[in-house]
PDB file of N, CA and C in Angstrom:
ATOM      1  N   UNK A   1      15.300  -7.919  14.669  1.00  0.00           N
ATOM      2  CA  UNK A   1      14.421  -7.348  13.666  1.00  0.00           C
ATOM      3  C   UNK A   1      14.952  -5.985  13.280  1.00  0.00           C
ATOM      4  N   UNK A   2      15.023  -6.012  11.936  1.00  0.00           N
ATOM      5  CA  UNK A   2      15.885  -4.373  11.351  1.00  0.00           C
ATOM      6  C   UNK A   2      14.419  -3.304  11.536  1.00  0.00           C
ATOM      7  N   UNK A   3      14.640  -2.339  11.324  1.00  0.00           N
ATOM      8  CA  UNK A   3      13.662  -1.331  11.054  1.00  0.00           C
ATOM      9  C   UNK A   3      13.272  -0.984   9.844  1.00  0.00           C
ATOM     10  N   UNK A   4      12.041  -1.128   9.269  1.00  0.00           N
ATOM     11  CA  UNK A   4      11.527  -0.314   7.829  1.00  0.00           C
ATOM     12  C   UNK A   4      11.632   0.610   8.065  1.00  0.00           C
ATOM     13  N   UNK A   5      11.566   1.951   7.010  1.00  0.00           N
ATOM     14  CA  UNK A   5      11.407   3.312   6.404  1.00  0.00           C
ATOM     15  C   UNK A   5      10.575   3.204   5.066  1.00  0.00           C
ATOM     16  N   UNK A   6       9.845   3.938   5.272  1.00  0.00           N
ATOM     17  CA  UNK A   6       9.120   3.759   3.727  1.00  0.00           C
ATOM     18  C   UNK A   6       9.021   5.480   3.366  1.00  0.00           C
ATOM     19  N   UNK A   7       9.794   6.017   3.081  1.00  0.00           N
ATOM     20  CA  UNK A   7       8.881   7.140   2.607  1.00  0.00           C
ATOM     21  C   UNK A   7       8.532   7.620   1.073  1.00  0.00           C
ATOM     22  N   UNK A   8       7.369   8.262   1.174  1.00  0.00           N
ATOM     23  CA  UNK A   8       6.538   8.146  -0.411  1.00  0.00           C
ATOM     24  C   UNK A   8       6.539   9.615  -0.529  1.00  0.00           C
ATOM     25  N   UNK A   9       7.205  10.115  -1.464  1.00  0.00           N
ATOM     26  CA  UNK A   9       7.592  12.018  -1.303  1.00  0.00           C
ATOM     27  C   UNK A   9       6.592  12.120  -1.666  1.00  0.00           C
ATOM     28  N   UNK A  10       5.801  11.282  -2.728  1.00  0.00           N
ATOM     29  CA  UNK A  10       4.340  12.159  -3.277  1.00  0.00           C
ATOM     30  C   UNK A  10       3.249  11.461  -3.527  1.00  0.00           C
ATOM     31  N   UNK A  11       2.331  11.725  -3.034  1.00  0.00           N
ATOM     32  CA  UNK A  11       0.944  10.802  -3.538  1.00  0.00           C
ATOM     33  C   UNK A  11      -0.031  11.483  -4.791  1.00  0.00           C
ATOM     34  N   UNK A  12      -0.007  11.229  -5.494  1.00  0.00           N
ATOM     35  CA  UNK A  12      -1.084  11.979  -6.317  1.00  0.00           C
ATOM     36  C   UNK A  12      -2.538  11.057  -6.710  1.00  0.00           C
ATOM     37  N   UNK A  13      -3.433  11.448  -6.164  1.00  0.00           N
ATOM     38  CA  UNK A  13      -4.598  11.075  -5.553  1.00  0.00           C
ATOM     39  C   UNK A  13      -5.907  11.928  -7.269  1.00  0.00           C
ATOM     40  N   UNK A  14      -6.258  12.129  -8.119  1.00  0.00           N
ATOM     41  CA  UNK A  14      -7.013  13.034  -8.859  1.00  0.00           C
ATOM     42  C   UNK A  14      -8.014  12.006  -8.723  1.00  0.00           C
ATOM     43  N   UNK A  15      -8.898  13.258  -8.696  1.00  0.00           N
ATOM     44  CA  UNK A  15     -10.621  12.649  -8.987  1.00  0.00           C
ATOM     45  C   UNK A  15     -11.082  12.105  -7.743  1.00  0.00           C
ATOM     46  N   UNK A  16     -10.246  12.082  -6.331  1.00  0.00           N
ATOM     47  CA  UNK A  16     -10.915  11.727  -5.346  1.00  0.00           C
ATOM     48  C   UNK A  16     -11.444  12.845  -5.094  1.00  0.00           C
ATOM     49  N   UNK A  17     -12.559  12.975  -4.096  1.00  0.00           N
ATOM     50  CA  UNK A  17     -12.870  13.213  -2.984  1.00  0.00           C
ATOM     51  C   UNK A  17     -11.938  13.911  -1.650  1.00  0.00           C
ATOM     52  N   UNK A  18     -11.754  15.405  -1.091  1.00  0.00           N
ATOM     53  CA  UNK A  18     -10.998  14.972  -0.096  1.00  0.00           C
ATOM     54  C   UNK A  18     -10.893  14.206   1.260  1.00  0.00           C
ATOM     55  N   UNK A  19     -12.088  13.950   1.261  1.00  0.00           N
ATOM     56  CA  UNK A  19     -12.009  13.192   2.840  1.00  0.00           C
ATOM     57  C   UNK A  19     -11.927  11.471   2.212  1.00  0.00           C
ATOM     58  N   UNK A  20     -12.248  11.462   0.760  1.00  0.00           N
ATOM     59  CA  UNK A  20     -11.680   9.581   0.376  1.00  0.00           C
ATOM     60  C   UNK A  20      -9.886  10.039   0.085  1.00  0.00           C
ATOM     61  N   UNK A  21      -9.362  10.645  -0.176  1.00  0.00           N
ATOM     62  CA  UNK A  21      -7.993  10.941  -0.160  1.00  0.00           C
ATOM     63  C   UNK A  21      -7.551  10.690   1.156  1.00  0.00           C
ATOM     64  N   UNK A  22      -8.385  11.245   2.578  1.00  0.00           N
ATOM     65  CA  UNK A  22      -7.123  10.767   3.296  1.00  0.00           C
ATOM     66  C   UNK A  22      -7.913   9.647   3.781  1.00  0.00           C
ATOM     67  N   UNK A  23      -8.622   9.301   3.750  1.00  0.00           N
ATOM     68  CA  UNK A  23      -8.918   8.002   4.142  1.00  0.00           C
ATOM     69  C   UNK A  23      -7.984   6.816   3.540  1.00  0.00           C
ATOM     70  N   UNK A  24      -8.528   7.084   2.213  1.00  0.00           N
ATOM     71  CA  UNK A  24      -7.166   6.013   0.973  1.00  0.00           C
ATOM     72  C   UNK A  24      -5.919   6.342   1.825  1.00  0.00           C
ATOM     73  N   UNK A  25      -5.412   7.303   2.183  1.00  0.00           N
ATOM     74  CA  UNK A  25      -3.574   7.540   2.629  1.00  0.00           C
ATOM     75  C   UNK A  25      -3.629   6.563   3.721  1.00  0.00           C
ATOM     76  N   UNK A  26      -4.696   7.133   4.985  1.00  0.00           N
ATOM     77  CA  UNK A  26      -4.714   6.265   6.311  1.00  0.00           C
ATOM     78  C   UNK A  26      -4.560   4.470   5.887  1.00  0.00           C
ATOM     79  N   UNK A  27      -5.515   4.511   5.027  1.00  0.00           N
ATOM     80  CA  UNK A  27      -5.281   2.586   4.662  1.00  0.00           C
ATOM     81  C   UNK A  27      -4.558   2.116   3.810  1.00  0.00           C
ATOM     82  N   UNK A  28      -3.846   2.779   3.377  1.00  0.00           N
ATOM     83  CA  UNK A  28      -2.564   2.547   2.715  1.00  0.00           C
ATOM     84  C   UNK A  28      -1.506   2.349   3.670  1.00  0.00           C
ATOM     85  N   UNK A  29      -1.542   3.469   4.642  1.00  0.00           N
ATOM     86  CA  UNK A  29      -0.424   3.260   5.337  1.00  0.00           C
ATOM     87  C   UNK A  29      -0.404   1.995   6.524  1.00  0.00           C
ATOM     88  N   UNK A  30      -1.938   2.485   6.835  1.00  0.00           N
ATOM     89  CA  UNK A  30      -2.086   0.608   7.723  1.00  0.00           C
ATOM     90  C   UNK A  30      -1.556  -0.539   7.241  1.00  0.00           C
ATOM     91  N   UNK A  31      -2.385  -0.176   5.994  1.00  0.00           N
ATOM     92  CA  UNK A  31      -2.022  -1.849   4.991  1.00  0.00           C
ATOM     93  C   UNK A  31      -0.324  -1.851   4.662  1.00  0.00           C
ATOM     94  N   UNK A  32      -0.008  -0.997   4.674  1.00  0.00           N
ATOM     95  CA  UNK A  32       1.783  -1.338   4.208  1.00  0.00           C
ATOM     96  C   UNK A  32       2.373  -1.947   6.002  1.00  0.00           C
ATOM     97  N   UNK A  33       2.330  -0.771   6.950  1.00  0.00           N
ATOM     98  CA  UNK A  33       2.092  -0.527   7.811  1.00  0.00           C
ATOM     99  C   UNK A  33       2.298  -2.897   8.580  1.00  0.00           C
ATOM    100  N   UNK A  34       0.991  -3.128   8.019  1.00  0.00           N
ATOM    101  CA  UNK A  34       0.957  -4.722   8.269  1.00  0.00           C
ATOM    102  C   UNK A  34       1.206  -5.068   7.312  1.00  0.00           C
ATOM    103  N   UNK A  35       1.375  -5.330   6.054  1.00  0.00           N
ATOM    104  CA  UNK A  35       1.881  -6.032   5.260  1.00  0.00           C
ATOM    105  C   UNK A  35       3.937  -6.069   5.249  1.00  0.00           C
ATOM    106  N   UNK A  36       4.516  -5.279   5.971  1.00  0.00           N
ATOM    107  CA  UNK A  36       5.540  -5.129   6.042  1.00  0.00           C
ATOM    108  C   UNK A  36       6.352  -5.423   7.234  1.00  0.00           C
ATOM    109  N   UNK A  37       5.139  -5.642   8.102  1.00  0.00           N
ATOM    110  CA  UNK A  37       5.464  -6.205   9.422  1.00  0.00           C
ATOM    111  C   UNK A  37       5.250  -7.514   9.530  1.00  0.00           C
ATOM    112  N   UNK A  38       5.221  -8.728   8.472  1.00  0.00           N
ATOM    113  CA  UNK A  38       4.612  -9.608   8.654  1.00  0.00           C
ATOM    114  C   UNK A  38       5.799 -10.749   8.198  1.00  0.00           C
ATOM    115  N   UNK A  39       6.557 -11.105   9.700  1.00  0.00           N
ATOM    116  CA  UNK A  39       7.898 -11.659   9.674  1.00  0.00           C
ATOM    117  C   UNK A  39       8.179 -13.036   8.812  1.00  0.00           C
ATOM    118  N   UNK A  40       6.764 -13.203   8.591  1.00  0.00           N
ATOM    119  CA  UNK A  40       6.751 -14.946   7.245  1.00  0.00           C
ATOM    120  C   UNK A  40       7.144 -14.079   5.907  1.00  0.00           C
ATOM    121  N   UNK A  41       6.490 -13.260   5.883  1.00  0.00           N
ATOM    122  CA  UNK A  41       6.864 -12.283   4.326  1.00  0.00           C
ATOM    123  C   UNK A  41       8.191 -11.610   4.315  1.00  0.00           C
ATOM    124  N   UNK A  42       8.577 -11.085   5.486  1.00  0.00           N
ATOM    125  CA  UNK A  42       9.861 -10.661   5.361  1.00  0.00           C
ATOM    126  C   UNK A  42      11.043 -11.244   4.737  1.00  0.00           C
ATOM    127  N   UNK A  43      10.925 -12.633   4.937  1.00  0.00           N
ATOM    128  CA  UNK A  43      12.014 -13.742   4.578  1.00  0.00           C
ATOM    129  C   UNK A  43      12.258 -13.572   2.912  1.00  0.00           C
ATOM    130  N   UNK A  44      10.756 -13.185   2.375  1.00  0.00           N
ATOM    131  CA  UNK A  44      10.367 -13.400   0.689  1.00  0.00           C
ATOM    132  C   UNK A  44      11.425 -12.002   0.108  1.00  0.00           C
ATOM    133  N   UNK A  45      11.169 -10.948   0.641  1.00  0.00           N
ATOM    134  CA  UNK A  45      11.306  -9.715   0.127  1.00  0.00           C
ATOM    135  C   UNK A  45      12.546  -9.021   0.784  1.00  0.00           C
ATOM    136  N   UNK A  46      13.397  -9.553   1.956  1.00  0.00           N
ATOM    137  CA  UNK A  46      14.354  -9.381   2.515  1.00  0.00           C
ATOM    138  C   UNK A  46      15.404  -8.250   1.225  1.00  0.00           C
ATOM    139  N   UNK A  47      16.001  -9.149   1.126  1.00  0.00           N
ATOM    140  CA  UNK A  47      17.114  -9.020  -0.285  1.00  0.00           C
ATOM    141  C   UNK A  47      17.051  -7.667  -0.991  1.00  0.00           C
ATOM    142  N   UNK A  48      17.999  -6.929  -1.480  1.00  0.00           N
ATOM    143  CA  UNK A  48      17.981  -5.638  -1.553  1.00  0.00           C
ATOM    144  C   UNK A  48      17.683  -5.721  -3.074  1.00  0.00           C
ATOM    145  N   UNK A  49      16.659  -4.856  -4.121  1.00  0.00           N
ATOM    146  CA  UNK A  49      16.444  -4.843  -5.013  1.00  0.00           C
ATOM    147  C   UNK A  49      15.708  -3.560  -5.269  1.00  0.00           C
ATOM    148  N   UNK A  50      15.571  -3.447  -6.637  1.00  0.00           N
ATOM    149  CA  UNK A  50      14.902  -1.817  -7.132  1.00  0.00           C
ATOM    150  C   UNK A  50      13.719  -2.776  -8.130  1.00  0.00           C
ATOM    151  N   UNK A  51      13.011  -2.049  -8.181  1.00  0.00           N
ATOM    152  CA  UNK A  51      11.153  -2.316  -8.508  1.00  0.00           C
ATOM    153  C   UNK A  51      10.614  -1.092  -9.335  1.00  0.00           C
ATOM    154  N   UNK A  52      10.963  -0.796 -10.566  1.00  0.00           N
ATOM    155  CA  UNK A  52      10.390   0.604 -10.675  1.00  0.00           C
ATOM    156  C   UNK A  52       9.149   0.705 -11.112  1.00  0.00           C
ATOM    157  N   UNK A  53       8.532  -0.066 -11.222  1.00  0.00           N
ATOM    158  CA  UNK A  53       6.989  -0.423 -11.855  1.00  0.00           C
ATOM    159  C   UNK A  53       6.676  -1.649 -10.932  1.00  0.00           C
ATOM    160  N   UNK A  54       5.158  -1.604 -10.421  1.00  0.00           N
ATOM    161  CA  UNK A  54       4.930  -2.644 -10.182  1.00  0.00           C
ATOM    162  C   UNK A  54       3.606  -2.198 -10.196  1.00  0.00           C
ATOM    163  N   UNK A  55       2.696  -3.360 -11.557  1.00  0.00           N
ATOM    164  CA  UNK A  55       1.578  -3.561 -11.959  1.00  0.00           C
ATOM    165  C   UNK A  55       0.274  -4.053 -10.794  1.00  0.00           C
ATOM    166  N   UNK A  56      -0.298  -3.420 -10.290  1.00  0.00           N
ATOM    167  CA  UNK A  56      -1.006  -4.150  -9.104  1.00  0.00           C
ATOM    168  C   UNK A  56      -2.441  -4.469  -9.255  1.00  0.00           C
ATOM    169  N   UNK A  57      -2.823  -4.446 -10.688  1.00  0.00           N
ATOM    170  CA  UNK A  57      -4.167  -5.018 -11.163  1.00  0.00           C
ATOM    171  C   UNK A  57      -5.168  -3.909 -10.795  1.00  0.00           C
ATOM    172  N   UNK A  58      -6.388  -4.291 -11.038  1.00  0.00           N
ATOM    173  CA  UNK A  58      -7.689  -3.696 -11.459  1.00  0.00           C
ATOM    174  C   UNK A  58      -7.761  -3.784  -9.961  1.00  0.00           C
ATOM    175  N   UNK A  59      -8.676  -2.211  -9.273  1.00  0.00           N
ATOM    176  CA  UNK A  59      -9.179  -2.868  -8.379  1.00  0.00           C
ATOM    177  C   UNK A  59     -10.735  -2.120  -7.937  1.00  0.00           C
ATOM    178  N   UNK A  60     -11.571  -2.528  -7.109  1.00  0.00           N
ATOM    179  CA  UNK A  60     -12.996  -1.403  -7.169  1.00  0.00           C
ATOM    180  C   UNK A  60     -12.771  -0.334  -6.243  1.00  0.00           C
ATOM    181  N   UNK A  61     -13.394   0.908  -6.484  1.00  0.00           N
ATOM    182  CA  UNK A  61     -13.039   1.823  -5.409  1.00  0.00           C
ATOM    183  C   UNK A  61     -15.050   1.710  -5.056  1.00  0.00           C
ATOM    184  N   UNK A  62     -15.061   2.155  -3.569  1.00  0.00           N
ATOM    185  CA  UNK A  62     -16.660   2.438  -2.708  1.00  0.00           C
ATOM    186  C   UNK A  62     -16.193   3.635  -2.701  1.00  0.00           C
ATOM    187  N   UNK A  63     -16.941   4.856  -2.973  1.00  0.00           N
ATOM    188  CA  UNK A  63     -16.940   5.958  -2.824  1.00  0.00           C
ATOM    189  C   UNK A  63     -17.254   6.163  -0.879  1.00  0.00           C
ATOM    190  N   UNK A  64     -16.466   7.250  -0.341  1.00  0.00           N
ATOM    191  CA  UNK A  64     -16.925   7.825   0.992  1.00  0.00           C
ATOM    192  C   UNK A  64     -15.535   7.214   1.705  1.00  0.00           C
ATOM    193  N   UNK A  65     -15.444   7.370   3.233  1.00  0.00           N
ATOM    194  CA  UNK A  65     -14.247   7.253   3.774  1.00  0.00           C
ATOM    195  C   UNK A  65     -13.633   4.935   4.072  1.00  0.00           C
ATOM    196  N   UNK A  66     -14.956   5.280   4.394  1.00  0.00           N
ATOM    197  CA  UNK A  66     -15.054   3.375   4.550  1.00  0.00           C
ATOM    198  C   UNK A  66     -14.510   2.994   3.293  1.00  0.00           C
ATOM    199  N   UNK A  67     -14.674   3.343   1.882  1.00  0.00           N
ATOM    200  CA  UNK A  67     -14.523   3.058   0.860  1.00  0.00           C
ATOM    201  C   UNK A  67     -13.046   3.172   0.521  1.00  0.00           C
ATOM    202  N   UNK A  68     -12.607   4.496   1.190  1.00  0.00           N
ATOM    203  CA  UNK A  68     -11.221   5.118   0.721  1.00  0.00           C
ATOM    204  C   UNK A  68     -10.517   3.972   1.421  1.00  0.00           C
ATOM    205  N   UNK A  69     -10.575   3.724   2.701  1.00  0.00           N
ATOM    206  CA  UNK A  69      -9.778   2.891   4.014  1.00  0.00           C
ATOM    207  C   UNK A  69      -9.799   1.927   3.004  1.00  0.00           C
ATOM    208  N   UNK A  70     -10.450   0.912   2.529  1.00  0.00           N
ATOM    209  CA  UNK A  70     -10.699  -0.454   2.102  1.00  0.00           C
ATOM    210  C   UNK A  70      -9.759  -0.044   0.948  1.00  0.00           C
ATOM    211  N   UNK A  71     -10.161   1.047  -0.105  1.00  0.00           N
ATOM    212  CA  UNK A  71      -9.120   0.647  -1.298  1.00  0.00           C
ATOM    213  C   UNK A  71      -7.500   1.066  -0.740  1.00  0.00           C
ATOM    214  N   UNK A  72      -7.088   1.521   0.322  1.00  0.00           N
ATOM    215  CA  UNK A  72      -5.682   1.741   0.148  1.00  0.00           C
ATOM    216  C   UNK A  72      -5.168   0.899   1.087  1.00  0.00           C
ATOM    217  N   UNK A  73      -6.567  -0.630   1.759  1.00  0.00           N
ATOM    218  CA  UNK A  73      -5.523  -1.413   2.126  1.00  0.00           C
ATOM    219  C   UNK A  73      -5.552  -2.139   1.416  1.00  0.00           C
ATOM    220  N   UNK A  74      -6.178  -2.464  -0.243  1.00  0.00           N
ATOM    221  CA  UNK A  74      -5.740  -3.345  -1.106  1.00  0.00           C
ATOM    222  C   UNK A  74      -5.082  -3.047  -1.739  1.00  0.00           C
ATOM    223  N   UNK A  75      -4.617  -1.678  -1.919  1.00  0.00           N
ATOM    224  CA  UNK A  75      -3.759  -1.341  -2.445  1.00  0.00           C
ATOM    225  C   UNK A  75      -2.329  -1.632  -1.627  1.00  0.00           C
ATOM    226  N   UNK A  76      -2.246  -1.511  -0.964  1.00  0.00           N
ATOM    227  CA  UNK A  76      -0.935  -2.078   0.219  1.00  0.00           C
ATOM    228  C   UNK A  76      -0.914  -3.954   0.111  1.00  0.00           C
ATOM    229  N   UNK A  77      -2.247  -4.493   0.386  1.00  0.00           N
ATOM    230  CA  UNK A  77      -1.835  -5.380  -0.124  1.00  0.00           C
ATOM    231  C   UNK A  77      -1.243  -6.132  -1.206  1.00  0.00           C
ATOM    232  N   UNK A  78      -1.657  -5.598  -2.266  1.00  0.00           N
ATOM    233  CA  UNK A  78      -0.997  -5.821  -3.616  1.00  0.00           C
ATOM    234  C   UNK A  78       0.063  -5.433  -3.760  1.00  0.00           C
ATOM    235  N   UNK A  79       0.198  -4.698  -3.177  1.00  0.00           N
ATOM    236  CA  UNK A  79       1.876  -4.269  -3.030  1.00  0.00           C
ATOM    237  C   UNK A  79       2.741  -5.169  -2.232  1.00  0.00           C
ATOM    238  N   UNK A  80       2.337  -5.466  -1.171  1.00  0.00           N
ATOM    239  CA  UNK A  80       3.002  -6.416  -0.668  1.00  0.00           C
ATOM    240  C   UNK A  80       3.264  -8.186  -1.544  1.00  0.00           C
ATOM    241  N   UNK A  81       2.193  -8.053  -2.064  1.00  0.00           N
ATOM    242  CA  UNK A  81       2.494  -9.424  -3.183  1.00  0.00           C
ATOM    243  C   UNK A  81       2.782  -9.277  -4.205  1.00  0.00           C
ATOM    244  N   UNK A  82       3.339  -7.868  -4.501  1.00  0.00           N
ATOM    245  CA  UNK A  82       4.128  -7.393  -6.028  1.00  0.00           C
ATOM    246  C   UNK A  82       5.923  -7.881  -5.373  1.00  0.00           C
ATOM    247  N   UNK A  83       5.838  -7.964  -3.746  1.00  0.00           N
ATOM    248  CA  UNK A  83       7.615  -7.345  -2.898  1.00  0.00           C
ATOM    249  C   UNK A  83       7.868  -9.142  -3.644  1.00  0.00           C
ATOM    250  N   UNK A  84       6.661 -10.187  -2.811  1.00  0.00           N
ATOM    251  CA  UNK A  84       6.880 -11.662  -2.997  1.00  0.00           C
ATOM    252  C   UNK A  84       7.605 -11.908  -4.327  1.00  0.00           C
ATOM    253  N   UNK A  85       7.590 -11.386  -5.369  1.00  0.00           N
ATOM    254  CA  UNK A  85       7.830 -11.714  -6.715  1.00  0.00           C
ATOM    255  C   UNK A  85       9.436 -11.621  -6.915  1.00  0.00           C
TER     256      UNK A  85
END
């Protein structure tokens, strides 16, 4: 098994909340975190490629920290099924 690196130089977060900001970061990074560790998906997204846009749909935000966690692991998830493509 190779090793990921993901690093994201910048997040720009407006109109949150700060404690839904790091909540959103924390479940973002979970959700990539498992969505990138997940050795059936690896096989899909292996292959070396550049992505400079990737559209990840509408999604609802819950205001407060529970809310933040939940949207930045759908946001990781969608990301991970933007890699499948």
């Amino acid at each position: 098994m190779s090793r990921i690196r993901v690093e994201i130089e910048q997040l720009v977060l407006k109109g949150f909340e700060a404690a839904d900001r790091a909540a959103m970061t924390e479940g973002l990074r979970n959700g990539l975190a498992a969505v990138l560790s997940d050795a059936a998906s690896q096989r899909e997204w292996a292959q070396s490629r550049r992505t400079p846009v990737m559209r990840l749909g509408r999604m609802a935000f819950e205001p407060g920290p529970a809310g933040g966690r939940k949207f930045g692991k759908q946001v990781a998830e969608a990301i991970g099924k933007g890699l499948k493509r």
